[in-house]
C-alpha atoms as a PDB file:
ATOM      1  CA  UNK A   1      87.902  87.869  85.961  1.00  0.00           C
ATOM      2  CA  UNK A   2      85.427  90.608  84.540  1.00  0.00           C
ATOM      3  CA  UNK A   3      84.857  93.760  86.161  1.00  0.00           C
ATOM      4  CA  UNK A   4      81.260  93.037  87.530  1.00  0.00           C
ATOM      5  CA  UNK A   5      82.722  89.543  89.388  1.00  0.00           C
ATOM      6  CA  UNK A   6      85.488  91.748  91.188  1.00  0.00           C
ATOM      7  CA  UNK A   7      82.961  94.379  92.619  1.00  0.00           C
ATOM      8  CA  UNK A   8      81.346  93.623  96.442  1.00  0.00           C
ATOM      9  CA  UNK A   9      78.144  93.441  95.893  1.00  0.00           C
ATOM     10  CA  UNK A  10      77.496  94.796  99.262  1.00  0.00           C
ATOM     11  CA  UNK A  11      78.788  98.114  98.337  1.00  0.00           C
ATOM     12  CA  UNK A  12      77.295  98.576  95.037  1.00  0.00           C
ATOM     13  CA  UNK A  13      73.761  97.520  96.823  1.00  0.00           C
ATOM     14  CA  UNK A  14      74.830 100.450  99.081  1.00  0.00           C
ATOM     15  CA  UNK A  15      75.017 103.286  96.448  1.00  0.00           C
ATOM     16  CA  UNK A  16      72.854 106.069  96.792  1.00  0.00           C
ATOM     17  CA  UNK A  17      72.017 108.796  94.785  1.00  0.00           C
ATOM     18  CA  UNK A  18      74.653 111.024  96.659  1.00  0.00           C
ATOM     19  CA  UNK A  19      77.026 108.538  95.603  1.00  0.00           C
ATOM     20  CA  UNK A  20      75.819 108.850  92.237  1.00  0.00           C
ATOM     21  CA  UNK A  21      75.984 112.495  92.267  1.00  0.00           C
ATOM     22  CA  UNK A  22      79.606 112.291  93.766  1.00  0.00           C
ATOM     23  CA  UNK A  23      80.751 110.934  90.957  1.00  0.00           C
ATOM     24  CA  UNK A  24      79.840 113.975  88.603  1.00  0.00           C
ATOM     25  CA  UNK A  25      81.682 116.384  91.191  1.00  0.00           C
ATOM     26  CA  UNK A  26      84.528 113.988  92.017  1.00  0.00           C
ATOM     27  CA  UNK A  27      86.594 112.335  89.505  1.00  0.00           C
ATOM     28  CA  UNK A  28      85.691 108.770  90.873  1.00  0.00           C
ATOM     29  CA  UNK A  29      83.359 106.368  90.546  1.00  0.00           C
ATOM     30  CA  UNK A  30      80.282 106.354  92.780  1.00  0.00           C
ATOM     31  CA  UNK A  31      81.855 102.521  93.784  1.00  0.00           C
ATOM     32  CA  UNK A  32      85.260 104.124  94.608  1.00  0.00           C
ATOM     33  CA  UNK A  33      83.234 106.673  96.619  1.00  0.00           C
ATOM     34  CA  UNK A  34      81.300 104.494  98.497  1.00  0.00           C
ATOM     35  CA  UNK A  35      84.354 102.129  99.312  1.00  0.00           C
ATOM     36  CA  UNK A  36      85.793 105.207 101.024  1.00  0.00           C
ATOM     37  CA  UNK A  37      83.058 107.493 102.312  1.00  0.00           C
ATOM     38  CA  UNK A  38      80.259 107.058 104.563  1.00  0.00           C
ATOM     39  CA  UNK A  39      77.152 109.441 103.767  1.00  0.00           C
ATOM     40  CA  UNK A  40      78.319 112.022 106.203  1.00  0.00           C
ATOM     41  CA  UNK A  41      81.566 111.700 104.880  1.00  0.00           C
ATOM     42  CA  UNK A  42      80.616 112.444 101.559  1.00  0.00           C
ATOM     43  CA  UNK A  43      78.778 115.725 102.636  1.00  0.00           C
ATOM     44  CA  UNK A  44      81.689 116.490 104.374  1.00  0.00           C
ATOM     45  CA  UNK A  45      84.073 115.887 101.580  1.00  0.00           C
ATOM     46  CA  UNK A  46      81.575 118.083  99.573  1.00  0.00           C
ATOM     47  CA  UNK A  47      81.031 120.979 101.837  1.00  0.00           C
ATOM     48  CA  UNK A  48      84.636 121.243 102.042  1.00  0.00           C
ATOM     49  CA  UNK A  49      85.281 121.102  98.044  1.00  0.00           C
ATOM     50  CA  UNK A  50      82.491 123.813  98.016  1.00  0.00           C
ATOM     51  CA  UNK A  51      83.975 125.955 100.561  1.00  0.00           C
ATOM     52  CA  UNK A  52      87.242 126.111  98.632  1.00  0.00           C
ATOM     53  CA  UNK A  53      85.658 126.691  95.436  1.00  0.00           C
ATOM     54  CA  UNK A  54      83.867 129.590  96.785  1.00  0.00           C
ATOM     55  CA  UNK A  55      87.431 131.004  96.749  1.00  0.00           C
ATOM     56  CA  UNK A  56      88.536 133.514  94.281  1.00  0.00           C
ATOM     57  CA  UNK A  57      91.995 133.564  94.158  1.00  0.00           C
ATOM     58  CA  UNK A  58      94.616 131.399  94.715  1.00  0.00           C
ATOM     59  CA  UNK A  59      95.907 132.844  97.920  1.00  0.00           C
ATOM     60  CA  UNK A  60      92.623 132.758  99.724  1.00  0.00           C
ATOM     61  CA  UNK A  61      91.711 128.858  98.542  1.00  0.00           C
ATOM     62  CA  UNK A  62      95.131 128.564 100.537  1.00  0.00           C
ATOM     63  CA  UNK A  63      93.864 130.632 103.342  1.00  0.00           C
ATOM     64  CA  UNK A  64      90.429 128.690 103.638  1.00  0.00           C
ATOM     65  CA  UNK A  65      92.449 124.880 103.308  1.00  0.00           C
ATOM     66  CA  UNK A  66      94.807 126.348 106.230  1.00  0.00           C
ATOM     67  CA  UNK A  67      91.670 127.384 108.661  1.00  0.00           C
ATOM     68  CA  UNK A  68      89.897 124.529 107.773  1.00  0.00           C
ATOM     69  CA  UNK A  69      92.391 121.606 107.946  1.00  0.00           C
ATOM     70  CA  UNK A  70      91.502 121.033 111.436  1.00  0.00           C
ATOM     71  CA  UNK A  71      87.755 120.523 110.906  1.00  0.00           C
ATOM     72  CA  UNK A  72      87.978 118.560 107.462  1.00  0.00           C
ATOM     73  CA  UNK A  73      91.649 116.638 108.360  1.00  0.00           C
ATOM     74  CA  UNK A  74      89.526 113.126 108.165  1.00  0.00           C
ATOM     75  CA  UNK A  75      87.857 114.482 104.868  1.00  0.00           C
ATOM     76  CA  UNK A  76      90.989 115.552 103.585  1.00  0.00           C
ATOM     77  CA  UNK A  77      92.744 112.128 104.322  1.00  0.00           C
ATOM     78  CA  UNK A  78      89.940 110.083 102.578  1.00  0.00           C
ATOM     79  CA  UNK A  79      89.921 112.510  99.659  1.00  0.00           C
ATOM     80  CA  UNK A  80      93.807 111.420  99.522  1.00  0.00           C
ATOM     81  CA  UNK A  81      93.103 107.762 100.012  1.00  0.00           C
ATOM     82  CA  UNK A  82      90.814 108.105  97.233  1.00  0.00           C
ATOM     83  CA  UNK A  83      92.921 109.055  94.722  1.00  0.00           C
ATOM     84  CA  UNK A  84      95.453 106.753  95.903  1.00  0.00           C
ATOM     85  CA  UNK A  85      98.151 109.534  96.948  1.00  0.00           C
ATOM     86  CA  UNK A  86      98.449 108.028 100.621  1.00  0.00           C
END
């Protein structure tokens, strides 16, 4: 079975350029993406990445994941899901 017959065409009608532009920031495909996150889900994922980033050191991209765990915990689970660790 090739790789275009296995895909839901559903989802890849779905994919939007944030999907799109997902995949340059996250190591996924936009179809991988979109199978997991819903538009707000995808900002949230993002905001959250960007909010870590912002970090400088070590210690305080620790200290921003720890106060923001609560907020981003459904984020953080898809973001797991998504690379297939859970």
């Amino acid at each position: 079975m090739s790789f275009s017959a296995r895909l839901d065409p559903k989802i890849v009608a779905e994919i939007t350029e944030e999907y799109k532009n997902a995949a340059i920031w996250l190591p996924f495909s936009a179809v991988d993406i979109k199978a997991i996150f819903s538009e707000g889900e995808l900002k949230e994922a993002k905001d959250f990445i960007e909010d870590v980033e912002a970090a400088t050191t070590e210690n305080e991209k620790l200290a921003r994941i720890e106060t923001k765990i609560a907020e981003y915990s459904l984020t953080v689970l898809k973001l797991l899901q998504l690379a297939k660790i859970v």
